[in-house]
PDB file of N, CA and C in Angstrom:
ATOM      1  N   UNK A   1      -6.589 -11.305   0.151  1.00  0.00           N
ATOM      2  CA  UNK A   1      -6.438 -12.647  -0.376  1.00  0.00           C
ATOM      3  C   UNK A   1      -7.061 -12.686  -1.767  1.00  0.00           C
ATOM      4  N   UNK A   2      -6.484 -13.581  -2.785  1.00  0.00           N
ATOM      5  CA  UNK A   2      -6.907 -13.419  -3.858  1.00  0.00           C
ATOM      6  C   UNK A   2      -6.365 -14.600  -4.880  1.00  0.00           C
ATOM      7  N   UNK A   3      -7.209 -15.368  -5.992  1.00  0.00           N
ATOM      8  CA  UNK A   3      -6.459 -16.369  -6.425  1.00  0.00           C
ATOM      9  C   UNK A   3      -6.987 -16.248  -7.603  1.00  0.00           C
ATOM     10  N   UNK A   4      -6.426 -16.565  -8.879  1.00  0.00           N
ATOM     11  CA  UNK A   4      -6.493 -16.431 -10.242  1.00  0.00           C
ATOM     12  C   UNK A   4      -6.002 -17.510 -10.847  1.00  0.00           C
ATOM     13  N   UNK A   5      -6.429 -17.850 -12.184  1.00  0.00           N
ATOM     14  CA  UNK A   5      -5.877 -18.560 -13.129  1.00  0.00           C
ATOM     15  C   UNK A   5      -5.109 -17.770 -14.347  1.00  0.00           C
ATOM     16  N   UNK A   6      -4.129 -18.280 -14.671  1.00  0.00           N
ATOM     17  CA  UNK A   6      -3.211 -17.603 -15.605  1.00  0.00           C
ATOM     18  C   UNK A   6      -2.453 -18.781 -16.273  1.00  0.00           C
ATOM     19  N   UNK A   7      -2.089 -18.781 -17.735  1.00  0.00           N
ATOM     20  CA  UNK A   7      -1.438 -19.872 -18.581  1.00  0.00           C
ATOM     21  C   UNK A   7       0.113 -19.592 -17.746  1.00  0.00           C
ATOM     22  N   UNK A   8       1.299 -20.436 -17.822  1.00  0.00           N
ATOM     23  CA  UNK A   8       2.080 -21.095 -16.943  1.00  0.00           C
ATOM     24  C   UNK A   8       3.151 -19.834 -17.832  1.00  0.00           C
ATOM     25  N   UNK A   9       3.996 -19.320 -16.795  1.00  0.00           N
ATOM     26  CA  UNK A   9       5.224 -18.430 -17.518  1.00  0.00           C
ATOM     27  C   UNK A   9       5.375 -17.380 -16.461  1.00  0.00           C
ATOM     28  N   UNK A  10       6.322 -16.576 -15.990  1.00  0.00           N
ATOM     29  CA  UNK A  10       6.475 -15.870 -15.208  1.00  0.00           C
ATOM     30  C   UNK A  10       6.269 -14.038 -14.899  1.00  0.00           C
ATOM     31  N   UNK A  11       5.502 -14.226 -14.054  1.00  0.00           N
ATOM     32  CA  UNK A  11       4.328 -12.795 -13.689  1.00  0.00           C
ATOM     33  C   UNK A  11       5.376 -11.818 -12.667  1.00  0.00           C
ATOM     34  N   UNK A  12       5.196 -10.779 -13.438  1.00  0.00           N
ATOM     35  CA  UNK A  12       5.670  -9.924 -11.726  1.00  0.00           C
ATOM     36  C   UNK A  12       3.833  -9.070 -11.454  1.00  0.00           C
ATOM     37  N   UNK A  13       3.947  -9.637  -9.711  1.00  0.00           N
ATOM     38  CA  UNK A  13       2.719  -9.577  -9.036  1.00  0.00           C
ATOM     39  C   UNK A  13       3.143  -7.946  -8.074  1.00  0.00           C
ATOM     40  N   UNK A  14       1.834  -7.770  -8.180  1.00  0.00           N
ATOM     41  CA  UNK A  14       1.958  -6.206  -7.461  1.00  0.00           C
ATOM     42  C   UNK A  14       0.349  -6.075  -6.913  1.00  0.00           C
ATOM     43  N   UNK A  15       0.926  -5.712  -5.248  1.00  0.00           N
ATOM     44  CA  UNK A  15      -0.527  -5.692  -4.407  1.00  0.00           C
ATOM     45  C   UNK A  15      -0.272  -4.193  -4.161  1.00  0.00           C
ATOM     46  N   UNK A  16      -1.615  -3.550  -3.817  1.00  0.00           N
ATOM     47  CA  UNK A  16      -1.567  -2.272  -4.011  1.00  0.00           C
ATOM     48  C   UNK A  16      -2.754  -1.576  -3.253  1.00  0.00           C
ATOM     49  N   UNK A  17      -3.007  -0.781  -2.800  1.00  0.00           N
ATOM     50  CA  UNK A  17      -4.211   0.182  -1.719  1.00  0.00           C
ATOM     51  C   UNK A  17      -3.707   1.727  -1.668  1.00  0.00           C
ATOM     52  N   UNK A  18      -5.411   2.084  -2.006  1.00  0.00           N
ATOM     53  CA  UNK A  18      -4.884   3.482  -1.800  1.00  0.00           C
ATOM     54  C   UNK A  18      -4.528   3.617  -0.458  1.00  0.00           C
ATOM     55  N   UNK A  19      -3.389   4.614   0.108  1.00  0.00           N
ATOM     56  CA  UNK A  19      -2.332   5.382   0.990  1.00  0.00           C
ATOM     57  C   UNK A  19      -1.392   4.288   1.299  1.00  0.00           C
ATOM     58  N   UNK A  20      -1.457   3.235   0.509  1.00  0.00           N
ATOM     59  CA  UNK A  20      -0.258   2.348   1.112  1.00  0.00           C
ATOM     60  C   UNK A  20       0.814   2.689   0.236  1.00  0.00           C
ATOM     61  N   UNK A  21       2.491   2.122   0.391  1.00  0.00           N
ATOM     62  CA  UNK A  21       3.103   1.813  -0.780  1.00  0.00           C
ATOM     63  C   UNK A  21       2.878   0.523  -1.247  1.00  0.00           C
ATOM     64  N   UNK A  22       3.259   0.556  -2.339  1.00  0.00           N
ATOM     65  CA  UNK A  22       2.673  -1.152  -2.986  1.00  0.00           C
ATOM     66  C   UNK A  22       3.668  -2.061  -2.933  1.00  0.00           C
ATOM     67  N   UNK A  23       3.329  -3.444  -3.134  1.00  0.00           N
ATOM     68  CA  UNK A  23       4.553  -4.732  -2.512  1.00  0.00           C
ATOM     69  C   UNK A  23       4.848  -5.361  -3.921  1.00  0.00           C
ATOM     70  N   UNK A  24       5.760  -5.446  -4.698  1.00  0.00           N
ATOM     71  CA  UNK A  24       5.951  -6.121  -5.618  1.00  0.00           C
ATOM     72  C   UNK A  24       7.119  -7.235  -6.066  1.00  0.00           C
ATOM     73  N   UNK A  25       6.575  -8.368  -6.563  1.00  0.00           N
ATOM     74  CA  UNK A  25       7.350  -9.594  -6.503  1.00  0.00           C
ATOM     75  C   UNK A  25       6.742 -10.530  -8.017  1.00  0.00           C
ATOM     76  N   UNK A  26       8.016 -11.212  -7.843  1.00  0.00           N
ATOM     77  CA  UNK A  26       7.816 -12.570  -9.093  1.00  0.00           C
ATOM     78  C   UNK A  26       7.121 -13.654  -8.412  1.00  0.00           C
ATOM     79  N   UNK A  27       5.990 -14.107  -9.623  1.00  0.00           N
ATOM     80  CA  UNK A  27       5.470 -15.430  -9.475  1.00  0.00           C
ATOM     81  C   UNK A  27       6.168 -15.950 -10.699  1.00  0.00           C
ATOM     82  N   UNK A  28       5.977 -17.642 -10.397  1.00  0.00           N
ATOM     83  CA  UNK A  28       6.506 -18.338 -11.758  1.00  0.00           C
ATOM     84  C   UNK A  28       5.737 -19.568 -11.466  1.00  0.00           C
ATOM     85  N   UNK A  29       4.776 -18.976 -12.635  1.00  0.00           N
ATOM     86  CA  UNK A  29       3.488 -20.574 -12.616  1.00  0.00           C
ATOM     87  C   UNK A  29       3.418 -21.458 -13.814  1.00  0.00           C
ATOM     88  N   UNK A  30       3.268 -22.575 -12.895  1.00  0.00           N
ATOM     89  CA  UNK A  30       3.602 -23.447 -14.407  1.00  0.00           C
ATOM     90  C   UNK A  30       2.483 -24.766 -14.229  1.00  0.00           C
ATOM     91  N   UNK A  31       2.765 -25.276 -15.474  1.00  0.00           N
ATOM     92  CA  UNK A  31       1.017 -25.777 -15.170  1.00  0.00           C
ATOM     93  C   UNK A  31       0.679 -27.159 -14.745  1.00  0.00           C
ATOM     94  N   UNK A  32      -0.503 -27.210 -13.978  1.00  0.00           N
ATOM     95  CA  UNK A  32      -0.843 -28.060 -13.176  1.00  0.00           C
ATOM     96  C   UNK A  32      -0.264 -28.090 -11.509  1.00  0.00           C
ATOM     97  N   UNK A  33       0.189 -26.575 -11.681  1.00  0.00           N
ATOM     98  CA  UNK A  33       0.309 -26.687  -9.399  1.00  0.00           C
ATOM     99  C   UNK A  33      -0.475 -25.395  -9.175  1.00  0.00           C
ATOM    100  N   UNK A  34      -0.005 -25.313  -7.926  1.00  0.00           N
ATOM    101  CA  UNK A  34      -0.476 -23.991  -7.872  1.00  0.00           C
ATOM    102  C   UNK A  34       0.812 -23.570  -6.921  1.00  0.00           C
ATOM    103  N   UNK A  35       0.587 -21.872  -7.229  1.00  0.00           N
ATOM    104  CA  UNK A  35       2.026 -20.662  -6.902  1.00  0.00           C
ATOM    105  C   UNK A  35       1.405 -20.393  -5.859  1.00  0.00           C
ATOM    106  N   UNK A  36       1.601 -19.936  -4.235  1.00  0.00           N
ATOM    107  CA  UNK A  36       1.170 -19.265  -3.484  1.00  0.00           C
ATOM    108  C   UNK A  36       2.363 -18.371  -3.107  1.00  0.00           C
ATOM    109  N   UNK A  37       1.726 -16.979  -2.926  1.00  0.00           N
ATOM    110  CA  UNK A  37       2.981 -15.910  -2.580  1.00  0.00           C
ATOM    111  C   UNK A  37       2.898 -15.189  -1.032  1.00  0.00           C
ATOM    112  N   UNK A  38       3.817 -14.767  -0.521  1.00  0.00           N
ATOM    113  CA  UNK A  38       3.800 -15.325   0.923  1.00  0.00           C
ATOM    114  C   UNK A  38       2.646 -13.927   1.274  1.00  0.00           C
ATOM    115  N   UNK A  39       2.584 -13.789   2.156  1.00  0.00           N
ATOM    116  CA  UNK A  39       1.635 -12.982   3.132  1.00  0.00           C
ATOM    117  C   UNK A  39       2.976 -11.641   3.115  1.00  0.00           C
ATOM    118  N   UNK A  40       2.006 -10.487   2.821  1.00  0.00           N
ATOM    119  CA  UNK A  40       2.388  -9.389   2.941  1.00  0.00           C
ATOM    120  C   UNK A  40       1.769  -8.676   3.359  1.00  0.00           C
ATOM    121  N   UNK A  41       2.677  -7.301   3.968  1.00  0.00           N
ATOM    122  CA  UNK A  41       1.929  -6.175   4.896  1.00  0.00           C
ATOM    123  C   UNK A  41       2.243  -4.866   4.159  1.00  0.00           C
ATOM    124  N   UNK A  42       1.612  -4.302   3.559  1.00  0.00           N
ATOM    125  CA  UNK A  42       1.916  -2.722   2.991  1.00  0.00           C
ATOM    126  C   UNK A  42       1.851  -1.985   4.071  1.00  0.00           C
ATOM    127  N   UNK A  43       2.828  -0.876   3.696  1.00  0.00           N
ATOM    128  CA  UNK A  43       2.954   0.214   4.349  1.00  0.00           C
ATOM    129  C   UNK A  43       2.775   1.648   4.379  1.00  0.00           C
ATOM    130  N   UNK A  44       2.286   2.097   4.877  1.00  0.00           N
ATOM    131  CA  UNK A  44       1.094   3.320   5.160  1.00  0.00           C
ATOM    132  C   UNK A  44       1.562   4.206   5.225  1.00  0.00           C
ATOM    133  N   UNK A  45       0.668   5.378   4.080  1.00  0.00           N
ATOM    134  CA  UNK A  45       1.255   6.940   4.632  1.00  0.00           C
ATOM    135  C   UNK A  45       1.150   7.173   3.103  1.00  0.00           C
ATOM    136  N   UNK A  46       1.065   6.716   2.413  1.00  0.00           N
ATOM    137  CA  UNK A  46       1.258   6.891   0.712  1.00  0.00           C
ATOM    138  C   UNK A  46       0.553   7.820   0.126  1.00  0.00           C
ATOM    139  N   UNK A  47      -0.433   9.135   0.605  1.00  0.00           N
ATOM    140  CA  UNK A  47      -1.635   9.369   0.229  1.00  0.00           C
ATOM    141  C   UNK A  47      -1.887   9.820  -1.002  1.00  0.00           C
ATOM    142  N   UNK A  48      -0.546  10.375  -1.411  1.00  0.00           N
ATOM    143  CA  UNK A  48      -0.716  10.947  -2.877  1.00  0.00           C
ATOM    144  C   UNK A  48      -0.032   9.801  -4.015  1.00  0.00           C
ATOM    145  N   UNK A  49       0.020   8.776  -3.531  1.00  0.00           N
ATOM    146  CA  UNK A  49       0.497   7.786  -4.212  1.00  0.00           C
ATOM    147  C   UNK A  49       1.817   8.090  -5.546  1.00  0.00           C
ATOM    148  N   UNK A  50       2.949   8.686  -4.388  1.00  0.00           N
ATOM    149  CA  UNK A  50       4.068   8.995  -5.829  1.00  0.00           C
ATOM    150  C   UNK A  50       5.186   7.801  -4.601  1.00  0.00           C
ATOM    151  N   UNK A  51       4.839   6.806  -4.652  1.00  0.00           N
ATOM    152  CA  UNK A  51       5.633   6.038  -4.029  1.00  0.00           C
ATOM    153  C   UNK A  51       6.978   6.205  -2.569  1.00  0.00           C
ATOM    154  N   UNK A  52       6.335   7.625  -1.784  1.00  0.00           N
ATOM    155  CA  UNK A  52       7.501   7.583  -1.000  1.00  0.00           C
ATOM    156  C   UNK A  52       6.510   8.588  -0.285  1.00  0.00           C
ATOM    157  N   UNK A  53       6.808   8.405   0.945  1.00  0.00           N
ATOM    158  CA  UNK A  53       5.592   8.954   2.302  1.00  0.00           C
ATOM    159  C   UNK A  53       6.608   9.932   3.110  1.00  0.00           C
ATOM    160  N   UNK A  54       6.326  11.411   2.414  1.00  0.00           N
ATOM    161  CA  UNK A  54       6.673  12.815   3.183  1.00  0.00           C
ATOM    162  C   UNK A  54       6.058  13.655   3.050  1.00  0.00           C
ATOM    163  N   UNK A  55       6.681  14.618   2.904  1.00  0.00           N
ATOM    164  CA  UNK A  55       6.161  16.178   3.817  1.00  0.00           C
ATOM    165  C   UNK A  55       4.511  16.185   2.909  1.00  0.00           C
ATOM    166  N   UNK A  56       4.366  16.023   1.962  1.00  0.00           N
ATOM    167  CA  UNK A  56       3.230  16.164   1.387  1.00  0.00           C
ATOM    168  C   UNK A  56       1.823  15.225   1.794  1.00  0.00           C
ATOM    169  N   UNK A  57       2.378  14.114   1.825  1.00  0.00           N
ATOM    170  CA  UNK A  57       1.342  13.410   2.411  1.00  0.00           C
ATOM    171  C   UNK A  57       0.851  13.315   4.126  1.00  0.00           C
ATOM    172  N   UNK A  58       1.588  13.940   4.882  1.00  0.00           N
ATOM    173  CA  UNK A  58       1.260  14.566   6.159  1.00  0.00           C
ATOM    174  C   UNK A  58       0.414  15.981   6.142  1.00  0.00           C
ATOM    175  N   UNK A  59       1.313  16.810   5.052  1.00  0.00           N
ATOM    176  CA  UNK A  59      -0.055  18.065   4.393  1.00  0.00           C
ATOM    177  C   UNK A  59      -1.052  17.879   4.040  1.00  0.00           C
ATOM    178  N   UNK A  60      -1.491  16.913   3.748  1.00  0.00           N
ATOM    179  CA  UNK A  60      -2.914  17.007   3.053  1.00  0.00           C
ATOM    180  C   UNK A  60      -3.722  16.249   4.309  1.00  0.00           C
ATOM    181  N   UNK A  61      -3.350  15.463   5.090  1.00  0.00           N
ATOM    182  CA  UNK A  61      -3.765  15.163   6.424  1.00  0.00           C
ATOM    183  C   UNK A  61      -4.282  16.715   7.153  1.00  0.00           C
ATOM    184  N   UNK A  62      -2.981  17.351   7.101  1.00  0.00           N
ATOM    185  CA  UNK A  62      -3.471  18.437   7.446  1.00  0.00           C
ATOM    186  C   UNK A  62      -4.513  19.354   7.178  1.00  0.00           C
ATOM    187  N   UNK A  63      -4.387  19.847   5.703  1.00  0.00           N
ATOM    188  CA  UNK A  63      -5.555  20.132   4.977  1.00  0.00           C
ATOM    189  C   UNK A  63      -7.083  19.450   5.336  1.00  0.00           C
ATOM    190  N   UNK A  64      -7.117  18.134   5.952  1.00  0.00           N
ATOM    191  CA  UNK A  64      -8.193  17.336   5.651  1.00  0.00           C
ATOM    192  C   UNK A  64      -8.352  16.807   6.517  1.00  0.00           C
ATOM    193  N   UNK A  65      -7.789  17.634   7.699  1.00  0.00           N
ATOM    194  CA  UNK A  65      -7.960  17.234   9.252  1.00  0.00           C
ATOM    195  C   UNK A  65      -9.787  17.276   9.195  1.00  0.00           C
ATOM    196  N   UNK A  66     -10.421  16.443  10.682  1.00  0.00           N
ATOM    197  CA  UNK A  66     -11.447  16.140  10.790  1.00  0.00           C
ATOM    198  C   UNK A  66     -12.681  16.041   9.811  1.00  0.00           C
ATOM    199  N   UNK A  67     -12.513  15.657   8.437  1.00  0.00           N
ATOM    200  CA  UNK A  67     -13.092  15.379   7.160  1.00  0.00           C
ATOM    201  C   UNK A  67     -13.013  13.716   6.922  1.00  0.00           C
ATOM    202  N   UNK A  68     -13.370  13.115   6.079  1.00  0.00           N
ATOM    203  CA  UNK A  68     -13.583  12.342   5.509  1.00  0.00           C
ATOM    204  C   UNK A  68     -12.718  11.540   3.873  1.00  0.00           C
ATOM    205  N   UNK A  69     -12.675  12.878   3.361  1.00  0.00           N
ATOM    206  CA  UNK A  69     -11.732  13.141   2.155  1.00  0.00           C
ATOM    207  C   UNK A  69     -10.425  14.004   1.894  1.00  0.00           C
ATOM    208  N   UNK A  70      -9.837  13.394   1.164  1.00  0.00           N
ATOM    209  CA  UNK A  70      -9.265  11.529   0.836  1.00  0.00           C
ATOM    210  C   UNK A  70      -9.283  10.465   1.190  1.00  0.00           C
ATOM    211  N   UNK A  71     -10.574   9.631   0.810  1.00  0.00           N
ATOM    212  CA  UNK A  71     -10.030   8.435   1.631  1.00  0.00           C
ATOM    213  C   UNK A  71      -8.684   7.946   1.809  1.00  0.00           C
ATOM    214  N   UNK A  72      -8.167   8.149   1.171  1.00  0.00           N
ATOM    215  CA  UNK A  72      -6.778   7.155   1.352  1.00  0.00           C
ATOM    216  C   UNK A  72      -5.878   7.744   2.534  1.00  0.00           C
ATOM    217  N   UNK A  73      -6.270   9.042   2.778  1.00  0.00           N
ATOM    218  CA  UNK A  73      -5.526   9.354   4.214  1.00  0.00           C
ATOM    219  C   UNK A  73      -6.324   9.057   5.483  1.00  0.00           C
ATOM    220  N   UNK A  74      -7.159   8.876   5.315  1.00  0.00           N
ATOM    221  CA  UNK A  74      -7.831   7.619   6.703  1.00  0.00           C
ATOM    222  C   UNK A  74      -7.267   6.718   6.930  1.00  0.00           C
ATOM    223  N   UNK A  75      -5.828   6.514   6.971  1.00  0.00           N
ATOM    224  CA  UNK A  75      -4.743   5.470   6.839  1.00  0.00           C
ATOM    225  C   UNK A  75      -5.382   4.278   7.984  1.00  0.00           C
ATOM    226  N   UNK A  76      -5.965   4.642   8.817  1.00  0.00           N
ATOM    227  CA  UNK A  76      -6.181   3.650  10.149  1.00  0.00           C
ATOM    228  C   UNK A  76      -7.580   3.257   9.781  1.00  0.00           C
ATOM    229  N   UNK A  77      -8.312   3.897   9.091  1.00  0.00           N
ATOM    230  CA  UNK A  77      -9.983   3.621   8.429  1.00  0.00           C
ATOM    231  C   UNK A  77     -11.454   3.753   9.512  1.00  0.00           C
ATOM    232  N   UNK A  78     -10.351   5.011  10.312  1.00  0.00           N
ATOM    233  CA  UNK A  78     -11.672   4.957  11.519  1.00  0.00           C
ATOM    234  C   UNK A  78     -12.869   5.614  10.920  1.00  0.00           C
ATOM    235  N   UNK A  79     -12.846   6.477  10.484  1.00  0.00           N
ATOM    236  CA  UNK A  79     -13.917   7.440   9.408  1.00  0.00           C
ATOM    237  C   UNK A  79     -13.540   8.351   9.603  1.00  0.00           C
ATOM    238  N   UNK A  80     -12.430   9.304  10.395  1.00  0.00           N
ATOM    239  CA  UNK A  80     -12.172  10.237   9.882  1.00  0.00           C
ATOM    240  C   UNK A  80     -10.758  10.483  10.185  1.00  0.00           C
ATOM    241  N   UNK A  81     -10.222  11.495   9.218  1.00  0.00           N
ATOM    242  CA  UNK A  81      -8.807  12.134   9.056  1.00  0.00           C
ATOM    243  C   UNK A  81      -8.229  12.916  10.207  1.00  0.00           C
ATOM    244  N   UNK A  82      -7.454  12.110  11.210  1.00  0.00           N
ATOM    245  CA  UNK A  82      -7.037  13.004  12.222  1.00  0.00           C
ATOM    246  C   UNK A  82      -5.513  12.656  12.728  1.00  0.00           C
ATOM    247  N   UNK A  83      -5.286  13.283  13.953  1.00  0.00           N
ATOM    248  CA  UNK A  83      -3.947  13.102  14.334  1.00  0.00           C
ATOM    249  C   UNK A  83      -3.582  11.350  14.676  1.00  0.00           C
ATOM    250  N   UNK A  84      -3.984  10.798  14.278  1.00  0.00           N
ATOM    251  CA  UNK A  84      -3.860   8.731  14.676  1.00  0.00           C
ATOM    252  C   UNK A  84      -3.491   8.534  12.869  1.00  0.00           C
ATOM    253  N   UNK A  85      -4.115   9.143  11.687  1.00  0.00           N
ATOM    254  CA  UNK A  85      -3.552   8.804  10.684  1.00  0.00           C
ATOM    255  C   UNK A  85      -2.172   9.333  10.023  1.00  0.00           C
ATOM    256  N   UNK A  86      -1.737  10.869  10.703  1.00  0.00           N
ATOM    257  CA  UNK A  86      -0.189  11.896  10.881  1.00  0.00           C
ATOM    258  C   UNK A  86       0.435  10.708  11.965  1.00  0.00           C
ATOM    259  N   UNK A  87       0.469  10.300  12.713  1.00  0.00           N
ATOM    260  CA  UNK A  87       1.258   9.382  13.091  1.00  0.00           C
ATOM    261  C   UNK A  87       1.843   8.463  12.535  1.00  0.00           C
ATOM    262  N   UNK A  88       0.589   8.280  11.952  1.00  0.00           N
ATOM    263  CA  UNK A  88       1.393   6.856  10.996  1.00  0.00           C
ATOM    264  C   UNK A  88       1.655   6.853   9.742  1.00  0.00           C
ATOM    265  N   UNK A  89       1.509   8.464   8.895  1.00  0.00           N
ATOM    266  CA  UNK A  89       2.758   8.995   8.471  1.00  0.00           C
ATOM    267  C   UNK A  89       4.106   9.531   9.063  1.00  0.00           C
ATOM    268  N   UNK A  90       4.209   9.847  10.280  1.00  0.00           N
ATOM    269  CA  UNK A  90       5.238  10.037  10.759  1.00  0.00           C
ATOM    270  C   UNK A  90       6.204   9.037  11.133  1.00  0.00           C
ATOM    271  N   UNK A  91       5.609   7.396  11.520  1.00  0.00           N
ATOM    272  CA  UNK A  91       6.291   6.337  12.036  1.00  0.00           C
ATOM    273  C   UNK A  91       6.649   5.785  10.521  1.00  0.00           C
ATOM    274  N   UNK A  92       6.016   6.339   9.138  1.00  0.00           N
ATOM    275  CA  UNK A  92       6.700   5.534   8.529  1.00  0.00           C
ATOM    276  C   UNK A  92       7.420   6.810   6.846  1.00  0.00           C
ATOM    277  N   UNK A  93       8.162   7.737   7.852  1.00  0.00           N
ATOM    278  CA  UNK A  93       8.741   8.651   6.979  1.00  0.00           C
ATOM    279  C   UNK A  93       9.649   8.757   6.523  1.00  0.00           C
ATOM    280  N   UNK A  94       9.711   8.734   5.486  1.00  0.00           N
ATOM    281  CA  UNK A  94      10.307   8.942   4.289  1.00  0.00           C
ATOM    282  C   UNK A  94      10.748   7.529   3.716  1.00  0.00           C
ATOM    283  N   UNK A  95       9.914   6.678   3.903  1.00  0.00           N
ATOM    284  CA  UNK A  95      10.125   5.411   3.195  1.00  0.00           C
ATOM    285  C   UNK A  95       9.408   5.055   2.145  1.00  0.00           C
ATOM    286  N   UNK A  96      10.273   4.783   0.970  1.00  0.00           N
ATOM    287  CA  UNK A  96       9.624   4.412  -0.312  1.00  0.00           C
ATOM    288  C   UNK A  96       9.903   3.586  -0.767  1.00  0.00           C
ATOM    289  N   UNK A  97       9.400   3.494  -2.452  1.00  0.00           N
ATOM    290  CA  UNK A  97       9.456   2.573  -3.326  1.00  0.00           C
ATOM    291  C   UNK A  97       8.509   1.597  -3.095  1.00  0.00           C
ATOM    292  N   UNK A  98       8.290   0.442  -3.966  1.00  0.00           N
ATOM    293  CA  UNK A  98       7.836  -0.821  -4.088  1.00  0.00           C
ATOM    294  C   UNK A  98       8.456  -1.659  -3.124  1.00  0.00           C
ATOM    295  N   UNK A  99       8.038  -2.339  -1.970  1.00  0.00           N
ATOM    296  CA  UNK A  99       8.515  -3.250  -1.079  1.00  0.00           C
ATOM    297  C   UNK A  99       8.939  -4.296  -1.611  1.00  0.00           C
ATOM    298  N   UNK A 100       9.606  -5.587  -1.536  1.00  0.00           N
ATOM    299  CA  UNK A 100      10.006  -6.405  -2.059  1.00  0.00           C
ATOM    300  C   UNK A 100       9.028  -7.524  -1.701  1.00  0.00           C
ATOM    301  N   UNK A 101       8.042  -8.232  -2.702  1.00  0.00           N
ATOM    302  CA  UNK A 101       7.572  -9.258  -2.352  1.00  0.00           C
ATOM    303  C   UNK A 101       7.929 -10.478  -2.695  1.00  0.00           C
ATOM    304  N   UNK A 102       8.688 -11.331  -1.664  1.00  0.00           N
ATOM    305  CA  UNK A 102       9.056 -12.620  -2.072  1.00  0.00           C
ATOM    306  C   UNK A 102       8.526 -13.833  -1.124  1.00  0.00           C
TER     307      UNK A 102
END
């Protein structure tokens, strides 16, 4: 959650976490209201952050089985890198790009 002030004219907004892919969408604020943009869910597995969750970012899981580092492949954030965070690169493979936030 997060709220800002900005002079009135139209923003493209981009939410973002390391191992996620990132969600990106138009605001259009104008002055004296306020813009709220809907509730979004990123999606996991991103670890090397080149926008699309495969064979590489399950490798370095591998590499970094029962460790700590990368954080960003602690996809589930238990504290450590194991077969529960390769799952959920696997449930979400080979899906990329910027999600659509509207």
């Amino acid at each position: 959650t997060f709220s800002l002030t900005a002079p009135a004219g139209t923003y493209t907004v981009i939410a973002s976490a390391d191992g996620f892919l990132d969600a990106q969408g138009a605001a259009v604020l104008t002055a004296g209201n306020i813009t709220i943009m809907p509730v979004v869910t990123l999606i996991a597995g991103d670890i090397d952050n080149n926008d699309v969750i495969d064979q590489y970012d399950a490798m370095t899981i591998g590499m970094s089985y029962n460790t700590v580092s990368p954080a960003a492949a602690d996809l589930n954030n238990d504290g450590t890198i194991n077969v529960l965070d390769l799952e959920i690169v696997a449930s979400n493979y080979r899906m990329s790009g910027a999600l659509a936030w509207q």
